[in-house]
C-alpha atoms as a PDB file:
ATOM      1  CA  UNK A   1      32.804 -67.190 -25.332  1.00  0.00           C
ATOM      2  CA  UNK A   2      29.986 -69.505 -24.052  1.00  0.00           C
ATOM      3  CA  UNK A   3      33.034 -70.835 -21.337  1.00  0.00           C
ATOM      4  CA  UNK A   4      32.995 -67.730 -20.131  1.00  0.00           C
ATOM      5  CA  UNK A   5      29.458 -66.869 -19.878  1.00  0.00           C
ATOM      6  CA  UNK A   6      29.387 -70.897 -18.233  1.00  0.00           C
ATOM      7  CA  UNK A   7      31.871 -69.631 -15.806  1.00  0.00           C
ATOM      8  CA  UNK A   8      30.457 -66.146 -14.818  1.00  0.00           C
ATOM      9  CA  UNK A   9      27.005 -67.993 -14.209  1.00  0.00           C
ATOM     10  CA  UNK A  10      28.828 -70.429 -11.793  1.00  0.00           C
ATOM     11  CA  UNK A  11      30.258 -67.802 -10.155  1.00  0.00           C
ATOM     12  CA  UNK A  12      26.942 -66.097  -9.955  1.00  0.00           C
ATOM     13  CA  UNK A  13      25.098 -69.246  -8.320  1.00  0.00           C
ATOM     14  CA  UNK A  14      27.869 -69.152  -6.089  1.00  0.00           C
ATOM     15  CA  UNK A  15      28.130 -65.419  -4.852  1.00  0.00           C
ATOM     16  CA  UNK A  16      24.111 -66.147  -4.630  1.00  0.00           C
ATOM     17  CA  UNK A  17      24.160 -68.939  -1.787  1.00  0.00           C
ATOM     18  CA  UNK A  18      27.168 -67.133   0.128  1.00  0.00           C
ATOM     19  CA  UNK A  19      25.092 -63.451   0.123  1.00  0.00           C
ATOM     20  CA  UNK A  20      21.998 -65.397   1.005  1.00  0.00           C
ATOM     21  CA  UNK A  21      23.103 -67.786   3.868  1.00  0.00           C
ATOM     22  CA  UNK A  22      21.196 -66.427   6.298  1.00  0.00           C
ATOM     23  CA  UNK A  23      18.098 -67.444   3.776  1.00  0.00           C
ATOM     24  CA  UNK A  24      19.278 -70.773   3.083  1.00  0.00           C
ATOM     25  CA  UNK A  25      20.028 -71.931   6.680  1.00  0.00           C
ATOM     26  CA  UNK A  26      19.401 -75.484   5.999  1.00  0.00           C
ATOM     27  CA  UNK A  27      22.258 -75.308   4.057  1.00  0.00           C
ATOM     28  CA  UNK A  28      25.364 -75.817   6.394  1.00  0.00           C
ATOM     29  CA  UNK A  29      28.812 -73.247   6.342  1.00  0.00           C
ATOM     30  CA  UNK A  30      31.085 -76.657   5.313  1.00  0.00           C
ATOM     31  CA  UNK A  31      28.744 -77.202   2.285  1.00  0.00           C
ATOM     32  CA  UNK A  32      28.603 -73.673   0.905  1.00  0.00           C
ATOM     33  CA  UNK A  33      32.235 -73.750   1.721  1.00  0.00           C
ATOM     34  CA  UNK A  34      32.360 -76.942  -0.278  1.00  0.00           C
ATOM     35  CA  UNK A  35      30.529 -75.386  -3.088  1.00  0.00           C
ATOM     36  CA  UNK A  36      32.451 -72.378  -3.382  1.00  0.00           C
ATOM     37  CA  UNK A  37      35.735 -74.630  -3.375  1.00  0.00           C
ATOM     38  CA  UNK A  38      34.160 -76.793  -5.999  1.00  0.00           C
ATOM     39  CA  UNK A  39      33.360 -74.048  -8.167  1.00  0.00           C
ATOM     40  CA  UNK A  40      36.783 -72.666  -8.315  1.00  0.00           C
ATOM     41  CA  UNK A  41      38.257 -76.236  -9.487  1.00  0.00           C
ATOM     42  CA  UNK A  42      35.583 -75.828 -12.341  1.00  0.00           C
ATOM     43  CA  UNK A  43      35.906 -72.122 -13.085  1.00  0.00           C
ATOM     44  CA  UNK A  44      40.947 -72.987 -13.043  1.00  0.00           C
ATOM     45  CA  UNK A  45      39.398 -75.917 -15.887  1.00  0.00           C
ATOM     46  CA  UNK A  46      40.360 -78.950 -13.232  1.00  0.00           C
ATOM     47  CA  UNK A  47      37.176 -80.114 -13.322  1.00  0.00           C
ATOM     48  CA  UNK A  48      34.959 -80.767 -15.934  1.00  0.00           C
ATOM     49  CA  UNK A  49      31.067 -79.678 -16.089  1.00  0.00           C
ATOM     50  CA  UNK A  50      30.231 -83.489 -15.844  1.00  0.00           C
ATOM     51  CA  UNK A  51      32.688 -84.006 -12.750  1.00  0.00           C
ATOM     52  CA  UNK A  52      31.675 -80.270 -11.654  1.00  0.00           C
ATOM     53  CA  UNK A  53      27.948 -81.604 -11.058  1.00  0.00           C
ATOM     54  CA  UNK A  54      28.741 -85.115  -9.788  1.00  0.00           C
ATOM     55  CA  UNK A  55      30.586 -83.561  -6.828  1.00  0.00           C
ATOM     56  CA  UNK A  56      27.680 -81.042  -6.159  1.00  0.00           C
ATOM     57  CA  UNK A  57      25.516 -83.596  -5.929  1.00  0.00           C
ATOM     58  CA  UNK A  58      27.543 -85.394  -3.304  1.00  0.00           C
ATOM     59  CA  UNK A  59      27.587 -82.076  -1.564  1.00  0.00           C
ATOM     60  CA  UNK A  60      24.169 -81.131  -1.642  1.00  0.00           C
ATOM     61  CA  UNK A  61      23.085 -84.636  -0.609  1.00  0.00           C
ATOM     62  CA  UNK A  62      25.715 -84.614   2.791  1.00  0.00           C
END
C-alpha cells in the first residue's frame, strides 16, 4: 500500500511541473521531459527510490 501511495505522489509531482510549465519557465521542455521519463522508470519498479533521486538531481542540476 505505501508503494502505491509513493507512486501516485510521484506521479502527482510530475503532472504538477508539466500543468505548470508556463510557471516554471526556468525549467527547460528536455528536463521536464527528463523528469517525466524518469518517473515512469521509478513508477514500472526499474529504478529504485535511491537511484530515482540520484538521477533527478543530475537533471535538475543540467
Amino acid at each position: 500500500m505505501e508503494d502505491k501511495t509513493k507512486k501516485r505522489r510521484l506521479c502527482d509531482a510530475c503532472t504538477y511541473i508539466t500543468i505548470n510549465k508556463s510557471k516554471h519557465e526556468s525549467i527547460p521542455d528536455d528536463k521536464i521531459s527528463n523528469l517525466e521519463r524518469l518517473a515512469k522508470l521509478k513508477e514500472n519498479g526499474i529504478l529504485t527510490g535511491e537511484e530515482f533521486l540520484a538521477e533527478k538531481k543530475k537533471i535538475l542540476k543540467g
